[in-house]
PDB file of N, CA and C in Angstrom:
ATOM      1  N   UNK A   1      -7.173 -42.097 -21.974  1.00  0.00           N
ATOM      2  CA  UNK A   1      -6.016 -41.444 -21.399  1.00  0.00           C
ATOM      3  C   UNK A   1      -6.042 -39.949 -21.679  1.00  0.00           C
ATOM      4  N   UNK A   2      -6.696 -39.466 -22.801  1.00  0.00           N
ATOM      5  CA  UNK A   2      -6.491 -37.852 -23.073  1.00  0.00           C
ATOM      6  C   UNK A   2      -7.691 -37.548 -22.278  1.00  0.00           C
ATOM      7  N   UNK A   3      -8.784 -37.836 -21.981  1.00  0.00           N
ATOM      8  CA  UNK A   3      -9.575 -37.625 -20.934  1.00  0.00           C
ATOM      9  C   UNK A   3      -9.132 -37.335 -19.889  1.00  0.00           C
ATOM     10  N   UNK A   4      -8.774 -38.024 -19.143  1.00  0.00           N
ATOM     11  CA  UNK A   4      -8.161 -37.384 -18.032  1.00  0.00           C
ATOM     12  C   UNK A   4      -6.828 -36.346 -18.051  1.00  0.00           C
ATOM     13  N   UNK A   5      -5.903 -36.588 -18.899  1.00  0.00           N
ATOM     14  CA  UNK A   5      -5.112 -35.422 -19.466  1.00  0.00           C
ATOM     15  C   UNK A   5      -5.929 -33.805 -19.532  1.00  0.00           C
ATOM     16  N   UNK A   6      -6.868 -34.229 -19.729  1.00  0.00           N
ATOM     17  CA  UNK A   6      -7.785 -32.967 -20.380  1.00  0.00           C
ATOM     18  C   UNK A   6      -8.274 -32.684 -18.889  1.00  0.00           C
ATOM     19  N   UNK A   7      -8.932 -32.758 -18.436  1.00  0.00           N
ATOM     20  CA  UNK A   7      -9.753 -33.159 -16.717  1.00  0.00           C
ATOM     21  C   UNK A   7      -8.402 -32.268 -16.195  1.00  0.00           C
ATOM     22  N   UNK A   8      -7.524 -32.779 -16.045  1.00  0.00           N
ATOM     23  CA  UNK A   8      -6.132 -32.215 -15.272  1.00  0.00           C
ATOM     24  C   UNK A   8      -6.466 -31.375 -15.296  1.00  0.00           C
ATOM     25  N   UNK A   9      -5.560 -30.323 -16.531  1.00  0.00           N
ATOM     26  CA  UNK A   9      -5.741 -29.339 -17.081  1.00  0.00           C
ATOM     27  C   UNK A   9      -6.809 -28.542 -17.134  1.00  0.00           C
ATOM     28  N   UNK A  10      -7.738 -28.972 -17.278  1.00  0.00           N
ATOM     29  CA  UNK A  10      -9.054 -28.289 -16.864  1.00  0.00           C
ATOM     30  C   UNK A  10      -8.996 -27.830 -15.515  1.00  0.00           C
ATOM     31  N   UNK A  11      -8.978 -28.685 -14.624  1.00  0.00           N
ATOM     32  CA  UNK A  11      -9.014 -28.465 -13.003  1.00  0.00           C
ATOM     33  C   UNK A  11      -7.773 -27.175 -12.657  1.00  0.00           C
ATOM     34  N   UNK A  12      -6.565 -27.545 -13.472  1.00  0.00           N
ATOM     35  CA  UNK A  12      -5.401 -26.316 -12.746  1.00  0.00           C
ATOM     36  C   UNK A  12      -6.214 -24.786 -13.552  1.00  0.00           C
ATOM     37  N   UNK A  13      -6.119 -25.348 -14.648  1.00  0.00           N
ATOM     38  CA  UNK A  13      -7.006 -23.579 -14.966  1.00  0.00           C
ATOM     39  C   UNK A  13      -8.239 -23.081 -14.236  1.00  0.00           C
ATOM     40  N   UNK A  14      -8.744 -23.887 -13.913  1.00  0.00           N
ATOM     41  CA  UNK A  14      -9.791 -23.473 -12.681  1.00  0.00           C
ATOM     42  C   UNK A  14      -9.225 -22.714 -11.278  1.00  0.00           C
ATOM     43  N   UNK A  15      -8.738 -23.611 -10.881  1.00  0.00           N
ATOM     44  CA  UNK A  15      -8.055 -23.261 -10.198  1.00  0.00           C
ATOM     45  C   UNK A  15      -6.980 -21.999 -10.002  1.00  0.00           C
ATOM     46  N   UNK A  16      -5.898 -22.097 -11.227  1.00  0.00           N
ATOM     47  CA  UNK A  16      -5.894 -20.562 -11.190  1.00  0.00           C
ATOM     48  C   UNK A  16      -6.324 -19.306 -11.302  1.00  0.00           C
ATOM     49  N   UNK A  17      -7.696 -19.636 -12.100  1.00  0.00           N
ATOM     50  CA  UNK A  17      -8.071 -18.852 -12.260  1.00  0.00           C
ATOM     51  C   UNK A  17      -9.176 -17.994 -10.585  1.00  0.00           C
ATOM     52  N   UNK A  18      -9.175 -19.144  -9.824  1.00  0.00           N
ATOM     53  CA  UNK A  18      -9.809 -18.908  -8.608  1.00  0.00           C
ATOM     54  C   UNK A  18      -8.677 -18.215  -7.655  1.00  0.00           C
ATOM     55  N   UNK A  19      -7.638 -18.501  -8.003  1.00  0.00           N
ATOM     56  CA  UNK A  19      -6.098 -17.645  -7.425  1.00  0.00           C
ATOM     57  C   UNK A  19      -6.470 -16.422  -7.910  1.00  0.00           C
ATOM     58  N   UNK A  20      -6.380 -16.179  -8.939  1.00  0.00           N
ATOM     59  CA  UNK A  20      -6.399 -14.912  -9.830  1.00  0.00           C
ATOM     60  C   UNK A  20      -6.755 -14.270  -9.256  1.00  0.00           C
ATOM     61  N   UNK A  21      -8.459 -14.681  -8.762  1.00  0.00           N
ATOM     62  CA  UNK A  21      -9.603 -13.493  -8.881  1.00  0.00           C
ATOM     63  C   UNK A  21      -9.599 -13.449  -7.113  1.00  0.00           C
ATOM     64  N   UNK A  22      -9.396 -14.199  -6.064  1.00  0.00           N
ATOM     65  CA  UNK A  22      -8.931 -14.182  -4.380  1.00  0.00           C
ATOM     66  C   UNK A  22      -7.970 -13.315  -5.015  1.00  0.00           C
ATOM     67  N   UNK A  23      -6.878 -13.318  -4.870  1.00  0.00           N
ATOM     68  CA  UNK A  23      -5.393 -12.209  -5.230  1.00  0.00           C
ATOM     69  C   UNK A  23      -5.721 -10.831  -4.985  1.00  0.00           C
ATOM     70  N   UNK A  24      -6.703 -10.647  -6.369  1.00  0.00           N
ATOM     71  CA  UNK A  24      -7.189  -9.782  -6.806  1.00  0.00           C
ATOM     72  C   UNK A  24      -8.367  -9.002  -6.155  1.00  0.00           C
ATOM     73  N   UNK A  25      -9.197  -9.826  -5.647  1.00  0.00           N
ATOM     74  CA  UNK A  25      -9.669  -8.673  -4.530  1.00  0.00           C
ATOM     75  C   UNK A  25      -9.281  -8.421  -3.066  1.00  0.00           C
ATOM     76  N   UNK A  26      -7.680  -9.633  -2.741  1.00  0.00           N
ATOM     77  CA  UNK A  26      -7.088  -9.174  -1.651  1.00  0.00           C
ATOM     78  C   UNK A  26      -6.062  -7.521  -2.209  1.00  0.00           C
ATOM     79  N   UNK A  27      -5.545  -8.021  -2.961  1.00  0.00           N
ATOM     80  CA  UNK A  27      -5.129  -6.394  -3.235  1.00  0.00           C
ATOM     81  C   UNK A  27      -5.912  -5.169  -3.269  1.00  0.00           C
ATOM     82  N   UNK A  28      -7.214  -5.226  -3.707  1.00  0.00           N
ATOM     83  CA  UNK A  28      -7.821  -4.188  -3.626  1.00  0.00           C
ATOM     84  C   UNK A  28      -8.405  -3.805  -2.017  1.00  0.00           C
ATOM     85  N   UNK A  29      -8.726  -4.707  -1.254  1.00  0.00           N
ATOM     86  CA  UNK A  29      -9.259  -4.343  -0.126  1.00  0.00           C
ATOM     87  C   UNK A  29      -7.804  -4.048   0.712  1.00  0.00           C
ATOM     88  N   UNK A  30      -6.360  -4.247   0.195  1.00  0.00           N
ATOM     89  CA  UNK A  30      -5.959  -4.034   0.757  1.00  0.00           C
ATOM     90  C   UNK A  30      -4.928  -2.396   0.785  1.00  0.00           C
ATOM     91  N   UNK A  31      -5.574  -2.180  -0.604  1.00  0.00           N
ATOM     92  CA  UNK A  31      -5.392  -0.931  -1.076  1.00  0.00           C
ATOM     93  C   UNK A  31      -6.635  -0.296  -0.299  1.00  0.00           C
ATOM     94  N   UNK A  32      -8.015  -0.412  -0.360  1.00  0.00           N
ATOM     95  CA  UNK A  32      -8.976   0.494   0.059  1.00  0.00           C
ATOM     96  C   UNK A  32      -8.925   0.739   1.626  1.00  0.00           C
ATOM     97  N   UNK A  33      -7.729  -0.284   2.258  1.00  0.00           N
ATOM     98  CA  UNK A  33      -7.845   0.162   3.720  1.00  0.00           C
ATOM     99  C   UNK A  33      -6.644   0.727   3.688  1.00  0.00           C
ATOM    100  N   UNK A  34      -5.585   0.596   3.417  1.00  0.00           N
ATOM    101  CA  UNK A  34      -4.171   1.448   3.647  1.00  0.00           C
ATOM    102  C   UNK A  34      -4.808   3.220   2.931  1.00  0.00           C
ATOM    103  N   UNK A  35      -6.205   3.199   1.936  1.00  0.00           N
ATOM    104  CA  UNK A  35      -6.546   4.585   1.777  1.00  0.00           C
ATOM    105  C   UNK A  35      -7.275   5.311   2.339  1.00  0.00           C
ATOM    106  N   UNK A  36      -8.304   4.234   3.590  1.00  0.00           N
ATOM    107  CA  UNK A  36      -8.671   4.682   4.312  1.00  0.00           C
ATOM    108  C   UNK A  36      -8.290   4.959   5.928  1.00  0.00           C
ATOM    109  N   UNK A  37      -6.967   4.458   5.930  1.00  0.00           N
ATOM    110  CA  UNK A  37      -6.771   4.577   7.562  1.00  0.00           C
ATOM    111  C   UNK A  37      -4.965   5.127   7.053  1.00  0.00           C
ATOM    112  N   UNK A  38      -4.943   6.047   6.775  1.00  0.00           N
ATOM    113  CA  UNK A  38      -3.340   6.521   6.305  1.00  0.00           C
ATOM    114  C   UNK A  38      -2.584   6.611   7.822  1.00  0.00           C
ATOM    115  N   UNK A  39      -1.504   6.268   7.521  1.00  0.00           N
ATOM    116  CA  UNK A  39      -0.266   6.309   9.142  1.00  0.00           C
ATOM    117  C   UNK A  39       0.061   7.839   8.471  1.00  0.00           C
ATOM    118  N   UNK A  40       0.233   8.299  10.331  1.00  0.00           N
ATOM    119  CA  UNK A  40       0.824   9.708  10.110  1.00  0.00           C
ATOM    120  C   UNK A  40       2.505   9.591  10.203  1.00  0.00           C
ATOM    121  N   UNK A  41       2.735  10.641   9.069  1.00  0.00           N
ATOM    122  CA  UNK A  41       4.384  10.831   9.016  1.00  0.00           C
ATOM    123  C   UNK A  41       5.669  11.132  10.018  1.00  0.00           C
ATOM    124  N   UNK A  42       6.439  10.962  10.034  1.00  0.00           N
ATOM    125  CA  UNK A  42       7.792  11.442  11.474  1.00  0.00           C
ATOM    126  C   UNK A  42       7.525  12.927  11.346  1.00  0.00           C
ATOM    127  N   UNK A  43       7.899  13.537  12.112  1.00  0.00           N
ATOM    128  CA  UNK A  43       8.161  15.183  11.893  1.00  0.00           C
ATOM    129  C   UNK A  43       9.597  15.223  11.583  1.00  0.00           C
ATOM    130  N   UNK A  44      10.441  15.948  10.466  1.00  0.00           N
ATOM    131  CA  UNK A  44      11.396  16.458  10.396  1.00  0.00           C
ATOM    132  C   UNK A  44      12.301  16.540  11.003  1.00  0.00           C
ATOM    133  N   UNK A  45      13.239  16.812  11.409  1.00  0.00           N
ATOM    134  CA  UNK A  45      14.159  17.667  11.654  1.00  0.00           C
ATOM    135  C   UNK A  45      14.609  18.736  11.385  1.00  0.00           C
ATOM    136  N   UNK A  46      14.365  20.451  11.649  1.00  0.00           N
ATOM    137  CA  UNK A  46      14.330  21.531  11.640  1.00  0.00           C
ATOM    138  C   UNK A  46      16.087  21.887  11.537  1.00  0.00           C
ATOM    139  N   UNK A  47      16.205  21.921  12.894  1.00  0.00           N
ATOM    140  CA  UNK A  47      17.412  22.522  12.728  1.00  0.00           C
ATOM    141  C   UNK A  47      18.674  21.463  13.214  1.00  0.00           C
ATOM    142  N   UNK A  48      20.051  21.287  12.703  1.00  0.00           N
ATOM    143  CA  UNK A  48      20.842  20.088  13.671  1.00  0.00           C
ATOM    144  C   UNK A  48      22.037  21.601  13.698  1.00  0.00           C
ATOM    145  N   UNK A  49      22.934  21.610  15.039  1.00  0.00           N
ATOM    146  CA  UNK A  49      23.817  22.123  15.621  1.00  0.00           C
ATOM    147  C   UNK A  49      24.508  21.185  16.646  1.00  0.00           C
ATOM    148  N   UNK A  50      26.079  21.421  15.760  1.00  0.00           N
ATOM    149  CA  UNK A  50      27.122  20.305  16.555  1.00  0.00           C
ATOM    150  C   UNK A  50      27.974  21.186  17.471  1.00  0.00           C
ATOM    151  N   UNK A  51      28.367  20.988  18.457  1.00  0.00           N
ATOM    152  CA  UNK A  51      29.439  21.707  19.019  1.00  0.00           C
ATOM    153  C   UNK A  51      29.662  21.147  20.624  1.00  0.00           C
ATOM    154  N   UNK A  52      29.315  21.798  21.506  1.00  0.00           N
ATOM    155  CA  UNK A  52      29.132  20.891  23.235  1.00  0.00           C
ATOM    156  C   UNK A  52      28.287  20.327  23.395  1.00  0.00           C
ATOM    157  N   UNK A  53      27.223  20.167  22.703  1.00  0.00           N
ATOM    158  CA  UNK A  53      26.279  19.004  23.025  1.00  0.00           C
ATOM    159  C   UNK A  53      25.345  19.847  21.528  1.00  0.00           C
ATOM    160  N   UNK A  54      25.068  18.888  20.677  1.00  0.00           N
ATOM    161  CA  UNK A  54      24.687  19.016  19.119  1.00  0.00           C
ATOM    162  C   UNK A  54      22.986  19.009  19.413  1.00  0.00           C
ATOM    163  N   UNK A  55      22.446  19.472  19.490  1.00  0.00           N
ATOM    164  CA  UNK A  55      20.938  20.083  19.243  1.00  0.00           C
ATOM    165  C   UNK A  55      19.868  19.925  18.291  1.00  0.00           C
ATOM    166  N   UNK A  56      18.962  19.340  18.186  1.00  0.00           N
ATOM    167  CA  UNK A  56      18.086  19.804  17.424  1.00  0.00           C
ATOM    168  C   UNK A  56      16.601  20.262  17.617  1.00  0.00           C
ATOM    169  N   UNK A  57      15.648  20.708  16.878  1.00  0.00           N
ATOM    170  CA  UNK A  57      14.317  21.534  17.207  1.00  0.00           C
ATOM    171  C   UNK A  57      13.587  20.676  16.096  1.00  0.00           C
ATOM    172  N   UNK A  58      12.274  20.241  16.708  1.00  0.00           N
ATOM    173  CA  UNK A  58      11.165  19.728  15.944  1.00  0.00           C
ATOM    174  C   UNK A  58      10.100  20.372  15.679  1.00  0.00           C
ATOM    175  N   UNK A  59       9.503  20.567  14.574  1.00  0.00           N
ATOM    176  CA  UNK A  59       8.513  21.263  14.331  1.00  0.00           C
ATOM    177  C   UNK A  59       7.586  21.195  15.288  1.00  0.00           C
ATOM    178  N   UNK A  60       7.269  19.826  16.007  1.00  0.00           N
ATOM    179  CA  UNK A  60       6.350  20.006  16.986  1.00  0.00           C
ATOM    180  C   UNK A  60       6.731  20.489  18.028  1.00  0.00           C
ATOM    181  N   UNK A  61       6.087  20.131  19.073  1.00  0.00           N
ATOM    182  CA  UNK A  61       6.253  21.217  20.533  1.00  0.00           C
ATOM    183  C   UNK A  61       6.591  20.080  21.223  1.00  0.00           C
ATOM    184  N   UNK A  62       7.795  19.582  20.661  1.00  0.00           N
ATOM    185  CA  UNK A  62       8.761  18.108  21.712  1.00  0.00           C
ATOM    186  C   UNK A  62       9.559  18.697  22.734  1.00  0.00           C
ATOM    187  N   UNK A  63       9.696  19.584  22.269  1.00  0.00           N
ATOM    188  CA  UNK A  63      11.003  19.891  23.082  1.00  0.00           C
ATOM    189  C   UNK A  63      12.858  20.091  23.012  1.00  0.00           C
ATOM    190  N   UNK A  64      14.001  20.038  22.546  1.00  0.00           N
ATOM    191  CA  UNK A  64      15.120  19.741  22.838  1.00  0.00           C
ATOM    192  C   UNK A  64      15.700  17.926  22.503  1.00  0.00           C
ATOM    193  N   UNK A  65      15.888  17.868  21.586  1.00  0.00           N
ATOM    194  CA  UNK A  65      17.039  16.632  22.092  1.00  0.00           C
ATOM    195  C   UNK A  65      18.179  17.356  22.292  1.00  0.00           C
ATOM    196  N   UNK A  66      18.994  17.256  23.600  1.00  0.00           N
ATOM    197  CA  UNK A  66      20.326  17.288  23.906  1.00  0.00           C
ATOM    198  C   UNK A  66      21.161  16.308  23.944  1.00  0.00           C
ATOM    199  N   UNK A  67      21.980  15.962  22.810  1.00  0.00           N
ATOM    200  CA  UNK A  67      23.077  14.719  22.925  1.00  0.00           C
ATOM    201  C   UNK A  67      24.616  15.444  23.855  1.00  0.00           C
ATOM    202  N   UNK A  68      24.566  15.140  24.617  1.00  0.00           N
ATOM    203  CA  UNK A  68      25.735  15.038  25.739  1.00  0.00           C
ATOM    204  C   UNK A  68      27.101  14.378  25.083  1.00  0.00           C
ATOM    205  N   UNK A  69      27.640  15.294  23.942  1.00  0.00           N
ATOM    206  CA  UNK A  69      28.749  14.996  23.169  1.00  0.00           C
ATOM    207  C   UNK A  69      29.797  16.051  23.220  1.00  0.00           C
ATOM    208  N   UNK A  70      30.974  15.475  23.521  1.00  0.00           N
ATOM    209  CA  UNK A  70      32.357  16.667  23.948  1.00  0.00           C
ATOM    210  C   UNK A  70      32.210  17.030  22.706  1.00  0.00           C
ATOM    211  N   UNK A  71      33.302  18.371  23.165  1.00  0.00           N
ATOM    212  CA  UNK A  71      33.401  19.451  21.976  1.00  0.00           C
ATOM    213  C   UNK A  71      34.072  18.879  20.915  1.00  0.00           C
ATOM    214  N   UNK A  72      33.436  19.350  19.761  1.00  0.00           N
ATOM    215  CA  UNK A  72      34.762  19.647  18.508  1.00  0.00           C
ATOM    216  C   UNK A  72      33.954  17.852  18.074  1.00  0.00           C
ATOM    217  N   UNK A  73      32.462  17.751  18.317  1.00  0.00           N
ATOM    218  CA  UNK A  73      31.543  16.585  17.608  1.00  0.00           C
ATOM    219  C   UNK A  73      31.135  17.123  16.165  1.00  0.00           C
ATOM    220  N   UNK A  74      31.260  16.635  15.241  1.00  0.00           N
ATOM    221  CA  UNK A  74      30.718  16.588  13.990  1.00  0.00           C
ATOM    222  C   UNK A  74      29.296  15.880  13.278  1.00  0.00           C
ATOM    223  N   UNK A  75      28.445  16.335  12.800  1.00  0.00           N
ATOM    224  CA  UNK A  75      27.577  15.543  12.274  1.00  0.00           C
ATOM    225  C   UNK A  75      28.262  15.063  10.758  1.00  0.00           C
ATOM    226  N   UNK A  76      28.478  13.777  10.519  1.00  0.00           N
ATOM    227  CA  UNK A  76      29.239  13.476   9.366  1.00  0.00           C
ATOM    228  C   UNK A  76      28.075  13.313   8.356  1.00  0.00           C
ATOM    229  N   UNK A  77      26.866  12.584   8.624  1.00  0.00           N
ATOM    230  CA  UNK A  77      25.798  12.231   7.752  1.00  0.00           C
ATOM    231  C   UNK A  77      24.410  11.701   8.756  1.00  0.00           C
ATOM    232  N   UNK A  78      23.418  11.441   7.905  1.00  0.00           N
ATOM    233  CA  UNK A  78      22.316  11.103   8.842  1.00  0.00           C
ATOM    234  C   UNK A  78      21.637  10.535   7.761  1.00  0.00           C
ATOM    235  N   UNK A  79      20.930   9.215   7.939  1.00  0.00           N
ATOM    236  CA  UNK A  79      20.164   8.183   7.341  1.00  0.00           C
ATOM    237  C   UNK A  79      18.796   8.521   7.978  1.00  0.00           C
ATOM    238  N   UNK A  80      18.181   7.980   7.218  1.00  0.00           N
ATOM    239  CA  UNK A  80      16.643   8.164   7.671  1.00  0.00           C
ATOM    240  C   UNK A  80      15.925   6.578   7.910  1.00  0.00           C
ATOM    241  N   UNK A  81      16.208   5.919   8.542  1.00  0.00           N
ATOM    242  CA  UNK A  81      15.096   4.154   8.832  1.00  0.00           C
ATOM    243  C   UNK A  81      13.835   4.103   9.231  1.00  0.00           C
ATOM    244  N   UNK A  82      13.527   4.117   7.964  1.00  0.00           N
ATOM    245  CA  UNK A  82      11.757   4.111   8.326  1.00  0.00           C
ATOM    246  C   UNK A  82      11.175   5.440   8.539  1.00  0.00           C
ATOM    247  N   UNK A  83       9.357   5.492   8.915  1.00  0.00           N
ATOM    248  CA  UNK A  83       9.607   6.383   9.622  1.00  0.00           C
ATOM    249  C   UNK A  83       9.730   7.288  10.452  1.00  0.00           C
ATOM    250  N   UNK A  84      10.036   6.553  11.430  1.00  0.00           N
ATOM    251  CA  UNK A  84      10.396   7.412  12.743  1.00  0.00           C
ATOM    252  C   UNK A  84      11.431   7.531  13.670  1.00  0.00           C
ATOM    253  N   UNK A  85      12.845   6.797  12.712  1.00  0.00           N
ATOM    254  CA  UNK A  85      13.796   6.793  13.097  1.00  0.00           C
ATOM    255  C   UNK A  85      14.816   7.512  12.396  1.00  0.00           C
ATOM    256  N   UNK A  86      15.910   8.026  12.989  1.00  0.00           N
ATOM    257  CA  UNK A  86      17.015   8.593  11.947  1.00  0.00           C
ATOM    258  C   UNK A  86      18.035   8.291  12.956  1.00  0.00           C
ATOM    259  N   UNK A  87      19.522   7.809  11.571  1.00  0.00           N
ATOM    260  CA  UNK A  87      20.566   7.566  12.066  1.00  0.00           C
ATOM    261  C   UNK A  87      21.341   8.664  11.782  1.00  0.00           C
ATOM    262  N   UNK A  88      22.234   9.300  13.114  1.00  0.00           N
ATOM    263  CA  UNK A  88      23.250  10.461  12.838  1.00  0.00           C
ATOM    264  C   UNK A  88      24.815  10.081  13.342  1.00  0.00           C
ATOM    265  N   UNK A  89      25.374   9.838  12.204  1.00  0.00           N
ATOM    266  CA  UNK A  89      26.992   9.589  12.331  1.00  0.00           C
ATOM    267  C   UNK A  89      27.678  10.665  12.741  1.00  0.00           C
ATOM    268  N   UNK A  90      28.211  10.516  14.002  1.00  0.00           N
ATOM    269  CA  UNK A  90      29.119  11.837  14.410  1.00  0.00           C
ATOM    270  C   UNK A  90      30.662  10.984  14.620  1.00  0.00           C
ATOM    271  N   UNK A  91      31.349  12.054  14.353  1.00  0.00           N
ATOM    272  CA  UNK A  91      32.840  12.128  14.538  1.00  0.00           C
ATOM    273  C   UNK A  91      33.247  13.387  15.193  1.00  0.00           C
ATOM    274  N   UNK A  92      34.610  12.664  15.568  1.00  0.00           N
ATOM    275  CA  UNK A  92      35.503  13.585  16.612  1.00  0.00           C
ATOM    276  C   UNK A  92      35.254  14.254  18.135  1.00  0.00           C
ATOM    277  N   UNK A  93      36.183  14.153  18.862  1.00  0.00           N
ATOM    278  CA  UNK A  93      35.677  14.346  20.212  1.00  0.00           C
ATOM    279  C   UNK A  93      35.607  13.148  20.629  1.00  0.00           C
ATOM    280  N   UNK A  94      36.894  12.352  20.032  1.00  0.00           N
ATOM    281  CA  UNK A  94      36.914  10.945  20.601  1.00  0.00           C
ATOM    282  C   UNK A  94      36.348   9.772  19.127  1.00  0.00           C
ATOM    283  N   UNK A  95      35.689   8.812  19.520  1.00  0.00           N
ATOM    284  CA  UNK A  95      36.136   7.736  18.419  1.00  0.00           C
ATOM    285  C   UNK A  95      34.708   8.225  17.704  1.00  0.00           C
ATOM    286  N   UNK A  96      34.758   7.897  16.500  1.00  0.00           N
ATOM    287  CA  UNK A  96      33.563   7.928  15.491  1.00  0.00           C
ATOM    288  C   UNK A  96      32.473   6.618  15.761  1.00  0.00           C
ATOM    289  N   UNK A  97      30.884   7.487  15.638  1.00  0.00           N
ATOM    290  CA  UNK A  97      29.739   6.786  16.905  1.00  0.00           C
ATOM    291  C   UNK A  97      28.872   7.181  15.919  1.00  0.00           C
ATOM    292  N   UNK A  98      27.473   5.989  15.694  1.00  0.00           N
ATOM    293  CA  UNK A  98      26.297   6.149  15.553  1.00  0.00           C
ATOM    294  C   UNK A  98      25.375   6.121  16.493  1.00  0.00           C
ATOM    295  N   UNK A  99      24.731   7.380  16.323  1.00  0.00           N
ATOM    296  CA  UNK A  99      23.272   7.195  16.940  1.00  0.00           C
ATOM    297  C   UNK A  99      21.963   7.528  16.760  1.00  0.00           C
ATOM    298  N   UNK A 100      21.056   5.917  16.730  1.00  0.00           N
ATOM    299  CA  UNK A 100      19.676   5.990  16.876  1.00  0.00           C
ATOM    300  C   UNK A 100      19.014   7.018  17.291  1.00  0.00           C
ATOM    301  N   UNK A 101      18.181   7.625  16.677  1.00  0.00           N
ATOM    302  CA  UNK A 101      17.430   8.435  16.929  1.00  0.00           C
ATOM    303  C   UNK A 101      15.990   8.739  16.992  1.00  0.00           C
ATOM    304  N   UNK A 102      14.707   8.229  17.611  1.00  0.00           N
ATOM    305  CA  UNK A 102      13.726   8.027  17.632  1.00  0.00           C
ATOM    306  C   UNK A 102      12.787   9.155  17.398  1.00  0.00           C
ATOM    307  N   UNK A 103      12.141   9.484  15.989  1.00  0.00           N
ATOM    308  CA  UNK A 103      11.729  11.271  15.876  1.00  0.00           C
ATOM    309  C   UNK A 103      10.638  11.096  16.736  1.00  0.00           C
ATOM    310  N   UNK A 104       9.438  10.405  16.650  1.00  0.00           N
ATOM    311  CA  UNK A 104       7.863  10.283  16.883  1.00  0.00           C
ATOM    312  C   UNK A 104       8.393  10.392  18.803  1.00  0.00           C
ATOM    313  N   UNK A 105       9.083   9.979  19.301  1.00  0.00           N
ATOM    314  CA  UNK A 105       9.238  10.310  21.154  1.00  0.00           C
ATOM    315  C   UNK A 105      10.324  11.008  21.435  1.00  0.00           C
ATOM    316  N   UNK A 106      10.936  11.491  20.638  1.00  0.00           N
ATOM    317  CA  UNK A 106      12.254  12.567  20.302  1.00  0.00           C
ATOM    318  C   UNK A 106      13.377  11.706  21.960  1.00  0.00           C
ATOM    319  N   UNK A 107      13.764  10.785  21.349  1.00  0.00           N
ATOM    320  CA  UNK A 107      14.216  10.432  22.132  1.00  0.00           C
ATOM    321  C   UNK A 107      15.897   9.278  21.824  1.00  0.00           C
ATOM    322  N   UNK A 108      16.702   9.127  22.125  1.00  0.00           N
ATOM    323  CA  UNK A 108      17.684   8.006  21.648  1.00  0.00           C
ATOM    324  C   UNK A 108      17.345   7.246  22.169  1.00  0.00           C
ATOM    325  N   UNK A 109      17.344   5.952  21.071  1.00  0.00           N
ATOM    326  CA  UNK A 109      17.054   4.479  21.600  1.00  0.00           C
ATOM    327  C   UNK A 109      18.494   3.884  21.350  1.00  0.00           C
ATOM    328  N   UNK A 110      19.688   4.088  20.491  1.00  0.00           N
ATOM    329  CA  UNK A 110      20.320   3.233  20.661  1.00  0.00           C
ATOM    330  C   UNK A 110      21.703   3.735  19.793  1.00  0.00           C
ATOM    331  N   UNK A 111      22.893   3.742  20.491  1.00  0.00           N
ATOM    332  CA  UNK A 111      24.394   4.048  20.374  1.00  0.00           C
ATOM    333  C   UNK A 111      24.861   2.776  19.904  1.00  0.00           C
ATOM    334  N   UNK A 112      25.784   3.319  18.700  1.00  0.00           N
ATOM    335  CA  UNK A 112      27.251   2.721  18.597  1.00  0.00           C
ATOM    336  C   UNK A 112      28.462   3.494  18.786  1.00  0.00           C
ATOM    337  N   UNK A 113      29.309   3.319  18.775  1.00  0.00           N
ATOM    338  CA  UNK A 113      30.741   3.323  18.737  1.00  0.00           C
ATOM    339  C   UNK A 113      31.690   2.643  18.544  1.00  0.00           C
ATOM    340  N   UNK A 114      32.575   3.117  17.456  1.00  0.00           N
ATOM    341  CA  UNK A 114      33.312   2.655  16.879  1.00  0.00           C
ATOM    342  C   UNK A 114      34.676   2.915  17.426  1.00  0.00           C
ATOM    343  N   UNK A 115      35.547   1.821  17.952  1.00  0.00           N
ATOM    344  CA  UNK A 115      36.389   2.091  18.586  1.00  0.00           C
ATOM    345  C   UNK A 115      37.965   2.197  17.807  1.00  0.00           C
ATOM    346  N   UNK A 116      38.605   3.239  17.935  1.00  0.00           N
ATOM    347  CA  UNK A 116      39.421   4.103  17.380  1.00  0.00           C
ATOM    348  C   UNK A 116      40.545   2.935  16.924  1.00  0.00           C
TER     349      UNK A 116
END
C-alpha cells in the first residue's frame, strides 16, 4: 500500500514539475515577442478648448476634432481607456454627456447623455 502511495506522489511531482518548466518557457517567449514586436502608443492630446464647439490638436498631422457642442460646454474631466481611446465628460449647454473619443482615427465612436 505505501508503494503505490509513493508512485502517486512521485507521478504529481513529475508532473508539476513538467508544469513548471512549459509555464516557464511560455512566459519567456512570451516576453521575447511582446520585446520584439512593441505596439505603438496613442498620440496625446495637445491642446483641449471648450466654448462653441470644444477643439482639440494632435501632435500628428490628423487634423481638427470638432465636437458640435452649444455654447457655455465645459470639459469637466477626461479618462484615458486603453490606448487609443479617451473619455471627455462635458457639462452645460444642456444635460451633462460623455464622449468616446477614438485618438489613433481622431474620430468619436460613441456618446452618452445624461438626461437632466
Amino acid at each position: 500500500m505505501e508503494k503505490q502511495g509513493s508512485r502517486a506522489l512521485l507521478a504529481a511531482v513529475i508532473g508539476m514539475g513538467v508544469l513548471l518548466a512549459v509555464g516557464s518557457l511560455v512566459l519567456v517567449g512570451v516576453l521575447v515577442h511582446r520585446i520584439s514586436h512593441p505596439r505603438d502608443s496613442a498620440p496625446e492630446p495637445v491642446q483641449a478648448a471648450a466654448g462653441t464647439g470644444a477643439q482639440a490638436v494632435l501632435p500628428q498631422d490628423l487634423g481638427r476634432l470638432v465636437l458640435d457642442e452649444p455654447a457655455g460646454t465645459h470639459v469637466t474631466s477626461l479618462a484615458r481607456q486603453g490606448d487609443t481611446t479617451l473619455a471627455v465628460a462635458l457639462t452645460g449647454g444642456g444635460a451633462d454627456r460623455v464622449i468616446i473619443w477614438d485618438l489613433a482615427r481622431n474620430r468619436i465612436i460613441g456618446r452618452l447623455q445624461v438626461s437632466p
